[in-house]
Protein backbone atom coordinates (compact mmCIF):
# COMPACT_ATOMS: atom_id res chain seq x y z
CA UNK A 1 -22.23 -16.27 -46.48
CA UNK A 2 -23.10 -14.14 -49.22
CA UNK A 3 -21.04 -12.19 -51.63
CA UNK A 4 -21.62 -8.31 -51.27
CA UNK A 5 -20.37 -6.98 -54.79
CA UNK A 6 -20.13 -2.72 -55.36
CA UNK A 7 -20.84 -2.89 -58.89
CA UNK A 8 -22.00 0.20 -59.20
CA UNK A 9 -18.72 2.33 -57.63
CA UNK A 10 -15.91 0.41 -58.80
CA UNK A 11 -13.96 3.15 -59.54
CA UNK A 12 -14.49 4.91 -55.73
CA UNK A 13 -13.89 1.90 -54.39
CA UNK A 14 -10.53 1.73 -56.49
CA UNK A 15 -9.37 4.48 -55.82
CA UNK A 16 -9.45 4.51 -52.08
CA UNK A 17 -7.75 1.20 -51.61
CA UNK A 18 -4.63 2.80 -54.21
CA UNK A 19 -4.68 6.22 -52.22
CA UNK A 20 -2.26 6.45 -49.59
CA UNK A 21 -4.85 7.62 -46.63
CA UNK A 22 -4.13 10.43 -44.41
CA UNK A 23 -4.94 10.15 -40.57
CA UNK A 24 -6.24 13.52 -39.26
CA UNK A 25 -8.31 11.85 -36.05
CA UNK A 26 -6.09 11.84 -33.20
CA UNK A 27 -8.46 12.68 -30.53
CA UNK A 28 -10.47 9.52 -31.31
CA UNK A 29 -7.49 7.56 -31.02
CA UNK A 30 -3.88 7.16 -31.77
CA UNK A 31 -1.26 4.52 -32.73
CA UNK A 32 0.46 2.18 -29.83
CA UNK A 33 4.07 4.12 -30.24
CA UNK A 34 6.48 1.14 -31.58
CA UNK A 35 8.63 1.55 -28.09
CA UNK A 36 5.04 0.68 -25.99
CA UNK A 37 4.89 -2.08 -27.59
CA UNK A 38 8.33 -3.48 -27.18
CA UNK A 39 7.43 -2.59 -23.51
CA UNK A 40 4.41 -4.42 -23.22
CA UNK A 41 5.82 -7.70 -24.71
CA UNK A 42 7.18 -9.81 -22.20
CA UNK A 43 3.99 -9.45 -19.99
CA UNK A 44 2.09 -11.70 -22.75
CA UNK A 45 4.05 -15.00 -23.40
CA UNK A 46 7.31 -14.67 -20.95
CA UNK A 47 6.14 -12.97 -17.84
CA UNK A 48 2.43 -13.75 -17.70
CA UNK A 49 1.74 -14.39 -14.24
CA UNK A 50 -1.41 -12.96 -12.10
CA UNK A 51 0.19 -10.02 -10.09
CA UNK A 52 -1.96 -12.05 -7.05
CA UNK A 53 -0.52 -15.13 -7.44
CA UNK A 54 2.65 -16.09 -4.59
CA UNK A 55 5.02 -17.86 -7.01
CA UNK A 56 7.85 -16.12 -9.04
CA UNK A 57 5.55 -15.33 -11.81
CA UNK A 58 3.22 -13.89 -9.47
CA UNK A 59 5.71 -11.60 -7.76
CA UNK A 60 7.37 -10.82 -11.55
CA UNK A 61 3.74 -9.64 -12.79
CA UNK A 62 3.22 -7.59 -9.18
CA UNK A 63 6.66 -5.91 -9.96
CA UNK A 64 5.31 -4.68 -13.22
CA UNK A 65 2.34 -3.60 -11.59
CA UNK A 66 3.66 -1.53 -8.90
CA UNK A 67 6.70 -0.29 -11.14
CA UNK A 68 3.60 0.96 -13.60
CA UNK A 69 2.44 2.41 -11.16
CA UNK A 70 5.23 4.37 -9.55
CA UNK A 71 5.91 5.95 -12.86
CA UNK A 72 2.07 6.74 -13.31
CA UNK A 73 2.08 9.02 -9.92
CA UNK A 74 5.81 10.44 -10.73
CA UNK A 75 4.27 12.34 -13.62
CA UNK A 76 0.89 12.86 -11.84
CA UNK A 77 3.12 13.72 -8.92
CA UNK A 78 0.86 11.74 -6.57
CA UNK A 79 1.28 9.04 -4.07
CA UNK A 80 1.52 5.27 -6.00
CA UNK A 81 -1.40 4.30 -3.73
CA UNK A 82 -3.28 7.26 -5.43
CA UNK A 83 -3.26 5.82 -8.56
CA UNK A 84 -5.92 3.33 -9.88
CA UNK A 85 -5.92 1.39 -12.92
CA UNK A 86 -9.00 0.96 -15.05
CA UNK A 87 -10.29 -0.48 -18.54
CA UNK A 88 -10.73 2.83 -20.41
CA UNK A 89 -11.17 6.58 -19.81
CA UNK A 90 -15.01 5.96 -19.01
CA UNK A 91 -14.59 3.64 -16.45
CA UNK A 92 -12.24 5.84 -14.59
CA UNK A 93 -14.78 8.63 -15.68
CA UNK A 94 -17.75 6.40 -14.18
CA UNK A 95 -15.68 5.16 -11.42
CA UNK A 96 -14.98 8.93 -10.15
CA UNK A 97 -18.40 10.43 -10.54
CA UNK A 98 -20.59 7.78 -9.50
CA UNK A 99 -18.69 5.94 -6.75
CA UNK A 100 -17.55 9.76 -5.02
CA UNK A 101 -21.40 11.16 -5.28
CA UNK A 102 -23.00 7.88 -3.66
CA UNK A 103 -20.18 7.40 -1.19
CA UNK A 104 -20.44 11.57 -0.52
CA UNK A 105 -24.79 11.35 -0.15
CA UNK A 106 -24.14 8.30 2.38
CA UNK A 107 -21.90 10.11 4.51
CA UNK A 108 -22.85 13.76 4.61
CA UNK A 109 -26.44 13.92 2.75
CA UNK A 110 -25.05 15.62 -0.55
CA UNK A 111 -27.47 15.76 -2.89
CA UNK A 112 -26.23 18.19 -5.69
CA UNK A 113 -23.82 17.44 -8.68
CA UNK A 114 -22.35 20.13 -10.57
CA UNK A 115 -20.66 19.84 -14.31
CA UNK A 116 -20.50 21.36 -17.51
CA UNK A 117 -22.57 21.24 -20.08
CA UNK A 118 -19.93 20.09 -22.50
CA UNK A 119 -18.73 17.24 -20.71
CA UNK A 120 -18.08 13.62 -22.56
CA UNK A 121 -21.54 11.26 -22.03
CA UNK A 122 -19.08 9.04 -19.93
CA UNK A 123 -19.26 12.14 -17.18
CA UNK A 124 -22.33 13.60 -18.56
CA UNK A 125 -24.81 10.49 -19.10
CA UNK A 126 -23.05 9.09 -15.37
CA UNK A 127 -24.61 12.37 -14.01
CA UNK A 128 -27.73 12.22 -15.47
CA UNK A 129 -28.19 8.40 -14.37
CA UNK A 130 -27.46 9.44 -10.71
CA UNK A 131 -29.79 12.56 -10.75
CA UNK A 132 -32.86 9.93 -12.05
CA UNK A 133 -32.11 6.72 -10.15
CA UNK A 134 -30.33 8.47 -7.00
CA UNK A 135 -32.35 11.44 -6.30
CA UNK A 136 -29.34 13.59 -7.08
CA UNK A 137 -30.01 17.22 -8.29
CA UNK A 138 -28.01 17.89 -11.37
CA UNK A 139 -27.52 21.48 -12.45
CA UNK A 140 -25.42 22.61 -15.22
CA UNK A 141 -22.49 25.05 -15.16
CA UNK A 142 -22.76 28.10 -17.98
CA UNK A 143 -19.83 28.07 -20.29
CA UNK A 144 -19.00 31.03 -22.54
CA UNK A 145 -19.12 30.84 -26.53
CA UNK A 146 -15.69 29.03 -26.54
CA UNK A 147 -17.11 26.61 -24.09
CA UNK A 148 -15.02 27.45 -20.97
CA UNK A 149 -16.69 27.35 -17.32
CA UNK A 150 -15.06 30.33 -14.68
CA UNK A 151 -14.29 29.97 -10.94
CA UNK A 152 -16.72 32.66 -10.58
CA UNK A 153 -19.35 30.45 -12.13
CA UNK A 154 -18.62 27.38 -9.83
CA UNK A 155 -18.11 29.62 -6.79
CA UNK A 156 -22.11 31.46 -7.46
CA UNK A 157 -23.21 27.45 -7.93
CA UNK A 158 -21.26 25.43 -5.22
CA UNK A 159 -23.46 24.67 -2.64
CA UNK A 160 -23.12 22.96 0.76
CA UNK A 161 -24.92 19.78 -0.22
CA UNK A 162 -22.50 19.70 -3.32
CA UNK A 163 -21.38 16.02 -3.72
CA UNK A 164 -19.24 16.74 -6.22
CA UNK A 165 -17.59 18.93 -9.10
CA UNK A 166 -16.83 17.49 -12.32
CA UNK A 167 -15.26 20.00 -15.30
CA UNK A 168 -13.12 18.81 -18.41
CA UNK A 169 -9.87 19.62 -18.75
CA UNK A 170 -9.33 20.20 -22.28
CA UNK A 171 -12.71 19.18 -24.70
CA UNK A 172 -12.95 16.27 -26.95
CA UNK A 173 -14.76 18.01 -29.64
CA UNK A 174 -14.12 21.87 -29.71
CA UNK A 175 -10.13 21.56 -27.53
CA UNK A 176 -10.92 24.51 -25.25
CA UNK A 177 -9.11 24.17 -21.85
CA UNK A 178 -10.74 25.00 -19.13
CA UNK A 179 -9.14 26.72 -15.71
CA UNK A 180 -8.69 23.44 -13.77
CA UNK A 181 -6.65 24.93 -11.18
CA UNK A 182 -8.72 28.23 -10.21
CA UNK A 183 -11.89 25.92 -10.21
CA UNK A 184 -10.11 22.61 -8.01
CA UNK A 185 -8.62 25.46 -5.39
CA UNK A 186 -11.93 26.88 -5.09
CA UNK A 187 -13.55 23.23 -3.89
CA UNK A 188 -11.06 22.37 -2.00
CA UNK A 189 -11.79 25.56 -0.27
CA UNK A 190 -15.48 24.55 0.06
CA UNK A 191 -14.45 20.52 1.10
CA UNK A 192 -15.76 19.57 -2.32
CA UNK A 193 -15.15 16.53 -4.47
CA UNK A 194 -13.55 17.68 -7.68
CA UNK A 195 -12.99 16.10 -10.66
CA UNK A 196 -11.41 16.26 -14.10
CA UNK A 197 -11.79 14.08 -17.43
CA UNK A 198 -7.67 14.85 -18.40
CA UNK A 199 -8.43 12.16 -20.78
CA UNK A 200 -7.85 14.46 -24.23
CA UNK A 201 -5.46 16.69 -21.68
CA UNK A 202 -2.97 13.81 -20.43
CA UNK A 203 -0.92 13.80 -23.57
CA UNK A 204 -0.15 17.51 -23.81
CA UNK A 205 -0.74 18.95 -20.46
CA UNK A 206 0.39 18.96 -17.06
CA UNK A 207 -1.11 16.22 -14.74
CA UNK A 208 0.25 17.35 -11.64
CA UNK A 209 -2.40 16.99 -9.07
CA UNK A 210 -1.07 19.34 -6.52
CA UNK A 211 -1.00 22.47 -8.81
CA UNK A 212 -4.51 21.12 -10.54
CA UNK A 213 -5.67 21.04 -7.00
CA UNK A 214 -8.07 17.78 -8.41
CA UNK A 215 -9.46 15.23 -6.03
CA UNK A 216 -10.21 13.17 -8.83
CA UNK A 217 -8.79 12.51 -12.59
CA UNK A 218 -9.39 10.40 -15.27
CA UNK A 219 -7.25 9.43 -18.10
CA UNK A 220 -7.22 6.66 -20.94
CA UNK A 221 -3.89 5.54 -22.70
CA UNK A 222 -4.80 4.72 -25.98
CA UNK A 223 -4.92 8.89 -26.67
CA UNK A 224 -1.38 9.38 -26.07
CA UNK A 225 -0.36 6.64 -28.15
CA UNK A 226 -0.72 3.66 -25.81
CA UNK A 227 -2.88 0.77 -26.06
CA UNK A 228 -6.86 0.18 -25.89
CA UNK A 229 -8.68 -1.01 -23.43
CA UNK A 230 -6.41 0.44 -20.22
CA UNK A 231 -7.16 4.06 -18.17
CA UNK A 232 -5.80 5.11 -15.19
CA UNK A 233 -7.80 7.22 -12.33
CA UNK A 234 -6.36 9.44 -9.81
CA UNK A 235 -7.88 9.08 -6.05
CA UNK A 236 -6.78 11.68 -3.53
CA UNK A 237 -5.76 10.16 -0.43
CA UNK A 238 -8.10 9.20 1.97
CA UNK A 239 -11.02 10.04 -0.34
CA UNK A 240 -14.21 7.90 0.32
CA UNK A 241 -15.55 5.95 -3.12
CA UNK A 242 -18.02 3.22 -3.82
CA UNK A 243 -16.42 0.37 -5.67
CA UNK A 244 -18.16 0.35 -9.25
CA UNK A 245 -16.67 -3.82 -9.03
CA UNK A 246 -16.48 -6.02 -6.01
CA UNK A 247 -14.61 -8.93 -5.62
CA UNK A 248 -10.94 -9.62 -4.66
CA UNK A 249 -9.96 -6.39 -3.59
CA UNK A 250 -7.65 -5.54 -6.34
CA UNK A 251 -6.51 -1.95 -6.92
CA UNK A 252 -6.37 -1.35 -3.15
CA UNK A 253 -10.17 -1.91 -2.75
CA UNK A 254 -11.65 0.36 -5.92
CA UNK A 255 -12.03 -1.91 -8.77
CA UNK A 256 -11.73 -5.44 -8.48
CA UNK A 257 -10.49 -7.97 -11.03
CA UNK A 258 -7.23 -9.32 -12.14
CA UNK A 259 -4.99 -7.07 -13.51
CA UNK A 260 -4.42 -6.50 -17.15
CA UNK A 261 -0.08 -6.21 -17.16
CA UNK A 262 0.43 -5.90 -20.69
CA UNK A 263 -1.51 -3.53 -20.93
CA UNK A 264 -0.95 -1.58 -17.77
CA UNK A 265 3.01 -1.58 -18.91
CA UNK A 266 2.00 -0.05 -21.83
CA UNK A 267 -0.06 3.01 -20.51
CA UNK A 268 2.85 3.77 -18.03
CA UNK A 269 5.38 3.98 -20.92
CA UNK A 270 2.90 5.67 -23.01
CA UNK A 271 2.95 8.32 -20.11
CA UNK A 272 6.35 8.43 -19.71
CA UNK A 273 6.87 8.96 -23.39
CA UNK A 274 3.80 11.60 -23.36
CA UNK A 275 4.61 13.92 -20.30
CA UNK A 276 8.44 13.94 -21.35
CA UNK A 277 8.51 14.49 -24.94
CA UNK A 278 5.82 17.27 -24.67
CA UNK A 279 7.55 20.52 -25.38
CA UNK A 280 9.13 18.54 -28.20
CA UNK A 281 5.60 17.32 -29.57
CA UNK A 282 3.97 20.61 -29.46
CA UNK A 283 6.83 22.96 -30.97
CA UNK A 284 6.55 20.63 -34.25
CA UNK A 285 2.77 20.05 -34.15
CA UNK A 286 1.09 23.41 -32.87
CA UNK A 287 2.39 25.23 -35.45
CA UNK A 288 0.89 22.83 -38.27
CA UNK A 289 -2.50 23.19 -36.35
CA UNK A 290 -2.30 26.93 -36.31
CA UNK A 291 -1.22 27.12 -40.45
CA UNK A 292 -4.28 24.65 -40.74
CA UNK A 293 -6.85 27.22 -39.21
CA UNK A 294 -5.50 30.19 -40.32
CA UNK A 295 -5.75 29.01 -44.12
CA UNK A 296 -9.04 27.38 -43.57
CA UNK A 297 -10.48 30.32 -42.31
CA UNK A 298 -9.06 32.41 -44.69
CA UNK A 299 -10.11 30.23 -47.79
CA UNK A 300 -13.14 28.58 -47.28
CA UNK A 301 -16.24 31.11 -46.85
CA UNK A 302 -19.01 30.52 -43.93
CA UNK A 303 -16.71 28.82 -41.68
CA UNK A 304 -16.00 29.34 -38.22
CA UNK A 305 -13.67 27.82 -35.49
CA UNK A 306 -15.09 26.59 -32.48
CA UNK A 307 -13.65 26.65 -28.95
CA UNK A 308 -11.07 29.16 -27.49
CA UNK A 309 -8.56 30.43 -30.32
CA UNK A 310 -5.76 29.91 -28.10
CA UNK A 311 -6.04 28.21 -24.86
CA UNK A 312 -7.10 25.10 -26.51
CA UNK A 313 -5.03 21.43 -27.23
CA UNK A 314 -1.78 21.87 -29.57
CA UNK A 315 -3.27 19.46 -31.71
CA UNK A 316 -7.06 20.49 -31.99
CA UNK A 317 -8.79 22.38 -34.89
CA UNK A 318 -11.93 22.40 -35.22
CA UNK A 319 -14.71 24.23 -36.98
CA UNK A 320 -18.45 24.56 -38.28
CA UNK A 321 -19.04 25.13 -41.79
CA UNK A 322 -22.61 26.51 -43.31
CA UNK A 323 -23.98 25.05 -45.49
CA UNK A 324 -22.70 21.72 -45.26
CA UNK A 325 -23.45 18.15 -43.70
CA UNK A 326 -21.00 17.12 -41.66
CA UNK A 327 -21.46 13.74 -42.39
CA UNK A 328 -21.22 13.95 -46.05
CA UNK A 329 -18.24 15.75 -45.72
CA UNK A 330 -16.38 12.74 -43.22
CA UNK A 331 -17.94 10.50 -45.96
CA UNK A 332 -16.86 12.84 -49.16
CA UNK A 333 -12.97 13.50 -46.88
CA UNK A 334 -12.53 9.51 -46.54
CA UNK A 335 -13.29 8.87 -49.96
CA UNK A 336 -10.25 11.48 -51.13
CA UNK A 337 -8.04 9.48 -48.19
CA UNK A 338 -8.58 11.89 -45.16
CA UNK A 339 -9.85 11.08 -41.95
CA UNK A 340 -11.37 13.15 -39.58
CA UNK A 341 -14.43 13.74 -37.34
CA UNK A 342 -17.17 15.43 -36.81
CA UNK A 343 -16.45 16.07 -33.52
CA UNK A 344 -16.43 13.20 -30.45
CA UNK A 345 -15.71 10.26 -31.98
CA UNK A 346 -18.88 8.56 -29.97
CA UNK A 347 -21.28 10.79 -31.93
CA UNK A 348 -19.63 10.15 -35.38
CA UNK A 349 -22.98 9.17 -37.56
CA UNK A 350 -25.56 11.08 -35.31
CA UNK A 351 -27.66 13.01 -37.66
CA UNK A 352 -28.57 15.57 -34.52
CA UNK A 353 -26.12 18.01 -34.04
CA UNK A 354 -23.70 17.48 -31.35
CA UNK A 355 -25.01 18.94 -27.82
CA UNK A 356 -21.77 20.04 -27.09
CA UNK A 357 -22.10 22.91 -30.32
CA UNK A 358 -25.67 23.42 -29.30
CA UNK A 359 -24.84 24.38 -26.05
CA UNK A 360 -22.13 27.04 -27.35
CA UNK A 361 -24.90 28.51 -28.87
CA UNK A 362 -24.24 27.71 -32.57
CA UNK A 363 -27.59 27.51 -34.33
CA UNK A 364 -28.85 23.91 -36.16
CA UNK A 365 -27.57 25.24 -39.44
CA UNK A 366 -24.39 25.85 -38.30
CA UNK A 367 -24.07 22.48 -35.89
CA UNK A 368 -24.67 20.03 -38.17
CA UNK A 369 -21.57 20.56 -40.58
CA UNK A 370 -19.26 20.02 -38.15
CA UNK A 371 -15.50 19.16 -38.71
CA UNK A 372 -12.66 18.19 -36.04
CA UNK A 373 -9.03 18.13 -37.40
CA UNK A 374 -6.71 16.46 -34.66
CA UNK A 375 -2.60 16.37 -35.18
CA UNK A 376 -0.04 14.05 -33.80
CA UNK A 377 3.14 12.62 -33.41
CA UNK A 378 2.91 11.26 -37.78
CA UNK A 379 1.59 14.28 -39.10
CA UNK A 380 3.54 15.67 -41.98
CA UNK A 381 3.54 19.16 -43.26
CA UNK A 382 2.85 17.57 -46.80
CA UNK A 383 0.11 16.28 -45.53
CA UNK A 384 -1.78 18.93 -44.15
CA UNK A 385 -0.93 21.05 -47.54
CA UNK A 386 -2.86 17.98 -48.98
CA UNK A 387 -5.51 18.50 -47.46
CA UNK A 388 -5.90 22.32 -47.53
CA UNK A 389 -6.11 21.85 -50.97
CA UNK A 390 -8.30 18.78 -51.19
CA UNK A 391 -10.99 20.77 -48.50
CA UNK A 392 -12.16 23.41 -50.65
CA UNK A 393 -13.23 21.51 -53.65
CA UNK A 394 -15.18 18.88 -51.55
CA UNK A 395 -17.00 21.70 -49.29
CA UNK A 396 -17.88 23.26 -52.47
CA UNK A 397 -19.42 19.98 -53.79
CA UNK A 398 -21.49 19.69 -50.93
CA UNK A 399 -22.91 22.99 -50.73
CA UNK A 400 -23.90 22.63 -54.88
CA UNK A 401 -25.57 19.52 -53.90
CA UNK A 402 -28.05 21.41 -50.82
């Protein structure tokens, strides 16, 4: 193995590993909240048995499995045998596009999948592979300059052969929510598949399925503080899907495999934790986010917010700044001790700009210095003031070095 030695930035290198560093990237993930953990525990070493298995530790790890998932469908305020669990957000996302649009063409011909332009690639890319390999036809809701789609919009494109609908709840990048309820009422109306990605929405909003009126909806844990590696999907009753893994008939026949407890524990009580400590969470962080934007816009020249100024996450701000790269502005933030994003945390490093700002409208110029800002439960008014006055000087930098 051989020695990699920065000689030339010793004193960068220095100074970031003496600098406390400031977290400012919730959406791409958060922390496993200390009482998760504790939660989680006893499912790796004590009570370790496959949920399958007949014996004691067998029926212990079942317990935690259905107990998970009783409190899973009291806050989604769905049936337990609605709720399915998953490895991430993107399988449940995969799970509920592709498995509901094959199982949908099979049974009633349905040829036509309808999203948003500004989906996550886990809905997006899944639509695009079944309009090339399945012979689906994919068209493309229009969204308005803060990226929200309209009922009106779905109801003009909504067609007979529609397999399914699939619109985000509130956006990764830009933290626009969108009108889930007007736009699931309206498919229901039609007998259309709909579904959500709640995966950025879970922690702040309301999941409850009836008032959403969703068929379908995703979520991942480890962005409301729970663990990696564990998402949850919500499948109406009696809706028809092709199971994306065959085996042992786990998960009441939608995704085979053993169980993952532990984990499974954890996103419950991450939930729980989430959907009851809301109102709490956003009266303290909402108002950091909106001091954040109002002084950024105020102070730094050629910048503008993207997504809707108000109906948008608690914890989102986000923006596009001229002039700049966004890239060598993460780089330039982390070096000071901030982190952030330039938007989804699967396009961090992309040169392009992100298709999601494109599709707004935003020119090239404008795209590629792109900066997201995400809050949460650690976030200290000290530190934002920290970094409203670090910001300035470092997008100044930049722009003297174009």
């Amino acid at each position: 193995m051989r020695l990699i030695v920065f000689r030339k930035f010793p004193v960068i290198i220095t100074a970031m590993l003496q600098r406390k560093q400031i977290y400012l990237d919730y959406a791409a993930t958060t922390p496993v909240d200390s009482r998760v953990v504790q939660a989680m525990l006893p499912y790796f070493s004590e009570a370790f048995g496959n949920p399958s298995s007949y014996h004691r530790y067998g029926q212990d790890a079942e317990a935690a499995l259905e107990n998970a998932r009783e409190t899973v469908a009291q806050y989604m305020h769905c049936l337990p045998t609605e709720v399915i669990f998953t490895s991430c957000g993107t399988e449940s996302d995969n799970l509920a596009l592709r498995g509901s649009a094959i199982s949908a063409q099979k049974e009633r011909g349905a040829k036509h999948i309808l999203i948003s332009p500004v989906e996550h690639h886990a809905v997006s890319r899944t639509a695009q592979q079944l309009s090339n390999n399945y012979g689906f036809d994919l068209e493309y809701l229009p969204v308005d300059g803060f990226g929200r789609t309209t009922v009106e919009d779905v109801a003009a494109q909504i067609r007979q052969d529609t397999a399914i609908v699939s619109v985000i709840y509130a956006n990764n990048e830009i933290g626009t929510i969108n009108p889930i309820s007007e736009i699931g009422e309206l498919c229901r109306s039609k007998g259309v598949f709909f579904h959500t990605d709640a995966v950025q929405a879970a922690g702040y909003l309301s999941l409850d399925v009836n008032s959403l009126h969703t068929d379908l909806i995703s979520i991942g844990a480890h962005k409301f503080y729970g663990p990696k590696g564990i998402g949850a999907l919500y499948i109406h009753k009696g809706l028809s899907i092709l199971p994306a893994q065959t085996g042992g008939g786990q998960e009441f026949g939608f995704r085979a495999g053993t169980q993952n407890i532990p984990y499974i524990v954890g996103l419950a009580e991450a939930l729980r934790i989430a959907q009851s400590e809301k109102l709490t969470r956003i009266s303290t962080i909402k108002p950091l986010r909106d001091h954040l934007i109002g002084t950024i816009l105020e102070e730094i020249t050629d910048t503008q917010l993207t997504g809707h100024p108000d109906e948008r996450l608690p914890n989102h701000a986000s923006f596009v700044i001229k002039g700049v790269d966004g890239n060598a502005l993460l780089m330039m933030l982390d070096v000071e001790g901030f982190a952030c994003s330039s938007g989804s945390a699967c396009k961090t490093g992309s040169p392009e700009p992100s298709d999601v700002l494109t599709n707004l409208g935003i020119s090239p110029d404008w795209a590629l210095g792109s900066l997201r800002v995400t809050l949460g439960n650690y976030t200290t008014s000290s530190e934002i003031e920290t970094f409203l006055a670090a910001l300035p000087k470092i997008i100044s930098k930049l722009r003297k070095l174009r």
